[in-house]
C-alpha atoms as a PDB file:
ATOM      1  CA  UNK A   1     155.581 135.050 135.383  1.00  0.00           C
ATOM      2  CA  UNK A   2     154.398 135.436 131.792  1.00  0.00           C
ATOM      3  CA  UNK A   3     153.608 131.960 131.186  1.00  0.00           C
ATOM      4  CA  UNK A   4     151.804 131.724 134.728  1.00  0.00           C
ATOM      5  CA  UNK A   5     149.375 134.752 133.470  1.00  0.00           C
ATOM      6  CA  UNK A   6     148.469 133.254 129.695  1.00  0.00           C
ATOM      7  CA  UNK A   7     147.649 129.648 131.846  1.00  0.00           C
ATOM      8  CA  UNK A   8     145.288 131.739 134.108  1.00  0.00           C
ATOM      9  CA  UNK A   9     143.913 133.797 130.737  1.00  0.00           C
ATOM     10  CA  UNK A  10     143.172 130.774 129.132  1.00  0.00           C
ATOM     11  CA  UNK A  11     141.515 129.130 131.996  1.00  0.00           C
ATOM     12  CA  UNK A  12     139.772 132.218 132.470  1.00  0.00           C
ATOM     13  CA  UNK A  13     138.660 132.093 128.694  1.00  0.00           C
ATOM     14  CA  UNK A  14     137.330 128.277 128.559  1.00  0.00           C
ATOM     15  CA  UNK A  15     135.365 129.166 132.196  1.00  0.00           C
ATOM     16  CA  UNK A  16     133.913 132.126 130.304  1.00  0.00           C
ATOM     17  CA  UNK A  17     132.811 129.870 127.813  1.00  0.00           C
ATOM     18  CA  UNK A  18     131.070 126.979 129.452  1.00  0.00           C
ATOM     19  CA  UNK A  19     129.266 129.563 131.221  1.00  0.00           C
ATOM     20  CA  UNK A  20     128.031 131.656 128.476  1.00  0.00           C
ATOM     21  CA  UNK A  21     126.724 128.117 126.989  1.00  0.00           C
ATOM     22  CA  UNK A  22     125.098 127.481 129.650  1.00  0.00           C
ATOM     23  CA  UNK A  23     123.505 130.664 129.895  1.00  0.00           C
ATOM     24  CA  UNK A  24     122.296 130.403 126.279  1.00  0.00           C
ATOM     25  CA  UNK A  25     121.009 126.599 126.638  1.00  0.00           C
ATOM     26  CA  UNK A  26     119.383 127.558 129.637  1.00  0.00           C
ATOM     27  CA  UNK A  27     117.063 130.173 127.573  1.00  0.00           C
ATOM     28  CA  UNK A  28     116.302 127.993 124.658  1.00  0.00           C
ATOM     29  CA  UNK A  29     115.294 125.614 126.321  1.00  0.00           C
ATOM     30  CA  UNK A  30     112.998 128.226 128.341  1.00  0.00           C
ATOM     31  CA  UNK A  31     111.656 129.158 124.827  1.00  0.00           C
ATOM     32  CA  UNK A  32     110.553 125.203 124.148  1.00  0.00           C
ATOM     33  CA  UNK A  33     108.844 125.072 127.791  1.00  0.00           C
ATOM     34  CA  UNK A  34     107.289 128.086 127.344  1.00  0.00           C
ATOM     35  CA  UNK A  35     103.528 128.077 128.803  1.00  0.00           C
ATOM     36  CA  UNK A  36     102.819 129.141 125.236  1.00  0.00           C
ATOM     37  CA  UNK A  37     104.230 125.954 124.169  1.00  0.00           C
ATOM     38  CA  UNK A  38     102.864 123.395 126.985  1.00  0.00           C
ATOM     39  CA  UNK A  39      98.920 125.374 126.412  1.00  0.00           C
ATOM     40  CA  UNK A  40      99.193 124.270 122.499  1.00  0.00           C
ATOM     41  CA  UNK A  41     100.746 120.416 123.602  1.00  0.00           C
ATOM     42  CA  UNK A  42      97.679 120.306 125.660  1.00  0.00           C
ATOM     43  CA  UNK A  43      94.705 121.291 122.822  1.00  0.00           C
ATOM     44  CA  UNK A  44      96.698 118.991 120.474  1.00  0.00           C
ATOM     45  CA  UNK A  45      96.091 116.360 123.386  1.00  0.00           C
ATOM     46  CA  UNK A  46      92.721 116.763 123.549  1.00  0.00           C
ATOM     47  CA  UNK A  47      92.379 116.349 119.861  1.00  0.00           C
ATOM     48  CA  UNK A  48      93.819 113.417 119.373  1.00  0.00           C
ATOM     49  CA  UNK A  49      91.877 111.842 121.884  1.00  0.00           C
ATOM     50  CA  UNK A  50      88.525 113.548 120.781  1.00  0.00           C
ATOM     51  CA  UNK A  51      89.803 111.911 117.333  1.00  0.00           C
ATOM     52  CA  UNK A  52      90.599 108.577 118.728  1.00  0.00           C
ATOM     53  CA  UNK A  53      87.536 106.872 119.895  1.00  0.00           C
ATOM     54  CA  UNK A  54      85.712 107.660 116.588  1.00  0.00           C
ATOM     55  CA  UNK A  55      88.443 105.919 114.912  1.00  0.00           C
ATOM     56  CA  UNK A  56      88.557 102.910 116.708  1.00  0.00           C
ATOM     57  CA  UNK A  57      84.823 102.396 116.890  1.00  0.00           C
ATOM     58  CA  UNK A  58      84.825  99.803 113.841  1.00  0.00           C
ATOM     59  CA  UNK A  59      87.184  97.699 116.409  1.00  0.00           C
ATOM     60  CA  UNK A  60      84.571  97.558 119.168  1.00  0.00           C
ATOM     61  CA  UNK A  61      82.228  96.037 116.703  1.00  0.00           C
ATOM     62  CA  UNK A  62      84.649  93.104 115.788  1.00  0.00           C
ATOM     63  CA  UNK A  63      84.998  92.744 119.775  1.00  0.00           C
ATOM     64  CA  UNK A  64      81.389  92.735 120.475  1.00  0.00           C
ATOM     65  CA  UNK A  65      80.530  90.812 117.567  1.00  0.00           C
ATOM     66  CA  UNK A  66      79.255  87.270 117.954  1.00  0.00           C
ATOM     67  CA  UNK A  67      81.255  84.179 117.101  1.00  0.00           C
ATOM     68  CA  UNK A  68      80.515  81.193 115.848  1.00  0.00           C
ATOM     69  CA  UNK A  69      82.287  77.882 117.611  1.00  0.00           C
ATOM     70  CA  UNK A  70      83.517  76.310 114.537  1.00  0.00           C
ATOM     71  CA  UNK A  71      84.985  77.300 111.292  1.00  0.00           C
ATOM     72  CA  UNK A  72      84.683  75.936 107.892  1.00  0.00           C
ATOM     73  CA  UNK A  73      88.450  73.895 106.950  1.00  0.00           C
ATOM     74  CA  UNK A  74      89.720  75.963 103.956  1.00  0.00           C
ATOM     75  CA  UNK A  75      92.601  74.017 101.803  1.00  0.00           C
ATOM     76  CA  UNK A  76      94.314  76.024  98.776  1.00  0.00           C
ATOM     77  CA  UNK A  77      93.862  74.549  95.526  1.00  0.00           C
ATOM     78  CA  UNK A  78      95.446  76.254  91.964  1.00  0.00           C
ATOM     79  CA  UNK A  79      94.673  74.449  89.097  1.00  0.00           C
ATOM     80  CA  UNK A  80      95.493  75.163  85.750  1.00  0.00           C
ATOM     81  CA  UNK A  81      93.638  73.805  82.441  1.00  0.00           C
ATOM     82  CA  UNK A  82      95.326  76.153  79.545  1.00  0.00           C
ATOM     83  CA  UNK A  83      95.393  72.799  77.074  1.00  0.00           C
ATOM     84  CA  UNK A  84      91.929  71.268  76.947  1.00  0.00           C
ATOM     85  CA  UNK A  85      90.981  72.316  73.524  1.00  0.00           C
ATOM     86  CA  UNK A  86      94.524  71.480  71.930  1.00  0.00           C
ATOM     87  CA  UNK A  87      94.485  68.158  73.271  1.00  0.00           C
ATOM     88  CA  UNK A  88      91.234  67.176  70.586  1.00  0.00           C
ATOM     89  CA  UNK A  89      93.769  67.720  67.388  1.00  0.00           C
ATOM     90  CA  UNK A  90      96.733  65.304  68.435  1.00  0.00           C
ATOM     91  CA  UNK A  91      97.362  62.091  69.589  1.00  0.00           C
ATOM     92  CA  UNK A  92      99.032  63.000  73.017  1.00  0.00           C
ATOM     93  CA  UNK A  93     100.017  60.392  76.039  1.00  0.00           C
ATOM     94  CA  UNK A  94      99.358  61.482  79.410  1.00  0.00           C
ATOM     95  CA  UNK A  95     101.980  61.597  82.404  1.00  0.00           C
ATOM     96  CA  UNK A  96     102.070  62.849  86.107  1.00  0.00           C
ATOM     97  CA  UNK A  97     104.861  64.336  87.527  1.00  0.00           C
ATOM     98  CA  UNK A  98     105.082  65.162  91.354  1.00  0.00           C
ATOM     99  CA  UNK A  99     106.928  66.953  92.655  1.00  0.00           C
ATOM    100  CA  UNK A 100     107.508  67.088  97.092  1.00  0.00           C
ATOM    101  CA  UNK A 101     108.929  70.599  98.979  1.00  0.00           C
ATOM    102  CA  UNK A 102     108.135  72.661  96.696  1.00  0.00           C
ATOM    103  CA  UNK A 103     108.717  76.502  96.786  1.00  0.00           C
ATOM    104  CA  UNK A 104     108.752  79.624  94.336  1.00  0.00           C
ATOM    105  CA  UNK A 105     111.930  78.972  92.961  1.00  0.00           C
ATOM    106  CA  UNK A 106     111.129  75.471  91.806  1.00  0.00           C
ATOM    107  CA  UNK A 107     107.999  76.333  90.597  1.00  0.00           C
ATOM    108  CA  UNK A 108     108.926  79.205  88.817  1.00  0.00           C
ATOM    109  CA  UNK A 109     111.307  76.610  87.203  1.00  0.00           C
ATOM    110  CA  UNK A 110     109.538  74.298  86.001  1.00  0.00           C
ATOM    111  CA  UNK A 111     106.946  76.435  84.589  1.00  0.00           C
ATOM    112  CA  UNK A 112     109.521  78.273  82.578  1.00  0.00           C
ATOM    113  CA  UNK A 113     111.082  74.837  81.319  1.00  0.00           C
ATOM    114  CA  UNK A 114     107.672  73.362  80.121  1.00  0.00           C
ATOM    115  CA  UNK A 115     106.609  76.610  78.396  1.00  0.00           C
ATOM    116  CA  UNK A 116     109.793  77.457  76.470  1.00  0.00           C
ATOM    117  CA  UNK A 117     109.186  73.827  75.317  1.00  0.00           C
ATOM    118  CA  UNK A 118     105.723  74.382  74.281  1.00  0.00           C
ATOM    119  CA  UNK A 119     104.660  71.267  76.335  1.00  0.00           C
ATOM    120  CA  UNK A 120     101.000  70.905  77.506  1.00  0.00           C
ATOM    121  CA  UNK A 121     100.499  71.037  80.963  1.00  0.00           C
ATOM    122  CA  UNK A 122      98.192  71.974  83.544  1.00  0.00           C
ATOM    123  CA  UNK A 123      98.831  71.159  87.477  1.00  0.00           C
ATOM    124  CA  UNK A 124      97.302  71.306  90.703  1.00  0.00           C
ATOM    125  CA  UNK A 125      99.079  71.893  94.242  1.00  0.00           C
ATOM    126  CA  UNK A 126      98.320  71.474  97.783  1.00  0.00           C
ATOM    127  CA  UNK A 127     100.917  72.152 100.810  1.00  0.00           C
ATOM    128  CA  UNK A 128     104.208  71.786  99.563  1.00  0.00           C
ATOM    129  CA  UNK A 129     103.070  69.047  96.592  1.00  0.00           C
ATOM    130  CA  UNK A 130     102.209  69.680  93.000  1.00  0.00           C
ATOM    131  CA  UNK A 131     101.087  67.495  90.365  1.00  0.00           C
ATOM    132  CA  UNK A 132     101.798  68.093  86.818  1.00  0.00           C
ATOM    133  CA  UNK A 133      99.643  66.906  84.423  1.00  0.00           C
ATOM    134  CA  UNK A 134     101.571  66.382  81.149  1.00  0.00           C
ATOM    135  CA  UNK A 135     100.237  65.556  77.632  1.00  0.00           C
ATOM    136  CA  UNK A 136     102.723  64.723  75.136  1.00  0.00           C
ATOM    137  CA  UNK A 137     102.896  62.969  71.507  1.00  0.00           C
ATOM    138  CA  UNK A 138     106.856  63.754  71.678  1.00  0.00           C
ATOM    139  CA  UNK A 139     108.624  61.891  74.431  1.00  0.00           C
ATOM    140  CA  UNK A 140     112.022  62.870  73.124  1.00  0.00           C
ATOM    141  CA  UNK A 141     110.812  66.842  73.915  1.00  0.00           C
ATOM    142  CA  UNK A 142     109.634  65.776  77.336  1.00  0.00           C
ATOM    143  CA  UNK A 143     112.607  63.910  78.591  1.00  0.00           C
ATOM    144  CA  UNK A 144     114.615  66.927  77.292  1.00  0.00           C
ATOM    145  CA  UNK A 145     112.239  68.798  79.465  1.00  0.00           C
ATOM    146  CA  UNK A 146     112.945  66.522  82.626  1.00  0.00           C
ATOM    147  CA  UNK A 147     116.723  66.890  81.994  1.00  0.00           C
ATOM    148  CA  UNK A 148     116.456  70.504  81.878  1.00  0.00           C
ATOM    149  CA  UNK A 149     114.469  70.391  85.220  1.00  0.00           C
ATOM    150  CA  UNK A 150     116.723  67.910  87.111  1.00  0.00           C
ATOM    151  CA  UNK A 151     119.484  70.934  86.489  1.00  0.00           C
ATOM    152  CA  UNK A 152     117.909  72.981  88.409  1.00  0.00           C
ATOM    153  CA  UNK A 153     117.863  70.367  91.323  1.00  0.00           C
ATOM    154  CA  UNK A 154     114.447  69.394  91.660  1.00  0.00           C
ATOM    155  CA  UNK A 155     113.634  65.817  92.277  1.00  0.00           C
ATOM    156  CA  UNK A 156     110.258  64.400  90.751  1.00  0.00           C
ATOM    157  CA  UNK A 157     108.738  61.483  90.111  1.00  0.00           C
ATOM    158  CA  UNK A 158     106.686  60.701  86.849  1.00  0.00           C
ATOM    159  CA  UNK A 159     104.188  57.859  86.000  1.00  0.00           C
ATOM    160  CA  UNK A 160     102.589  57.440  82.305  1.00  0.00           C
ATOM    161  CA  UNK A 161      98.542  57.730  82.480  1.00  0.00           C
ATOM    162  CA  UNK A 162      96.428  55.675  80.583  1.00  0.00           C
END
């Protein structure tokens, strides 16, 4: 008989519960819908959209704006001419080196490779293809140079310039 009455006290107990939670959810969330609450959601409303149209105004002028039919073709071109007064003192000869699919890595490469071997260079690159222009008295340091660059994977090709 004992055990039946501490089943029904504990059932009792965890009924008691779940409704006192539900009591006290019930009035928080009275608190956040409180017309208190929904009459300052409504002036921050109609701020924002007092604010919005003067914000977006520039974007109606792009919109309205006229366009032309055409546009002019714009290619990216870096060139690089650090060597043109060192070139007067020495007897140098010239090479090209290209190089195809090139990215950051490989270009960060070979820049690092021909400056720690204080080789003159300048290049120019367009799309994935750049073309180093290489003057040289030394062709022991440069093929040094091309060794140290083939480590790092890149394939190149290289023609002597008269």
């Amino acid at each position: 008989m004992l055990k039946k009455y501490s089943i029904l006290a504990v059932f009792a107990i965890f009924i008691l519960s779940i409704v006192s939670m539900t009591i006290y959810l019930v009035n928080d969330f009275r608190s956040i819908i409180s017309p208190e609450t929904i009459a300052l959601e409504s002036i921050r409303d109609k701020e924002v959209e007092e604010i919005k149209p003067k914000e977006y105004i520039w974007i109606e002028g792009i919109v309205k704006r006229e366009q032309k039919e055409y546009s002019y073709a714009a290619t990216e071109l870096d060139i690089r001419l650090d060597y043109q007064d060192a070139m007067k003192n020495r007897d140098y000869k010239h090479y090209r080196i290209d190089v195809e699919n090139l990215d950051s890595y490989k270009f960060f490469c070979i820049n690092q490779v021909l400056k720690s071997k204080n080789i003159l260079y300048s290049y120019y690159k367009v799309d994935g293809l750049i073309k180093i222009a290489i003057s040289e008295s030394n062709r022991d340091l440069l093929n040094d140079a091309l060794k140290e660059i083939k480590k790092y994977k890149i394939d190149y090709t290289i023609k002597e310039i008269n």
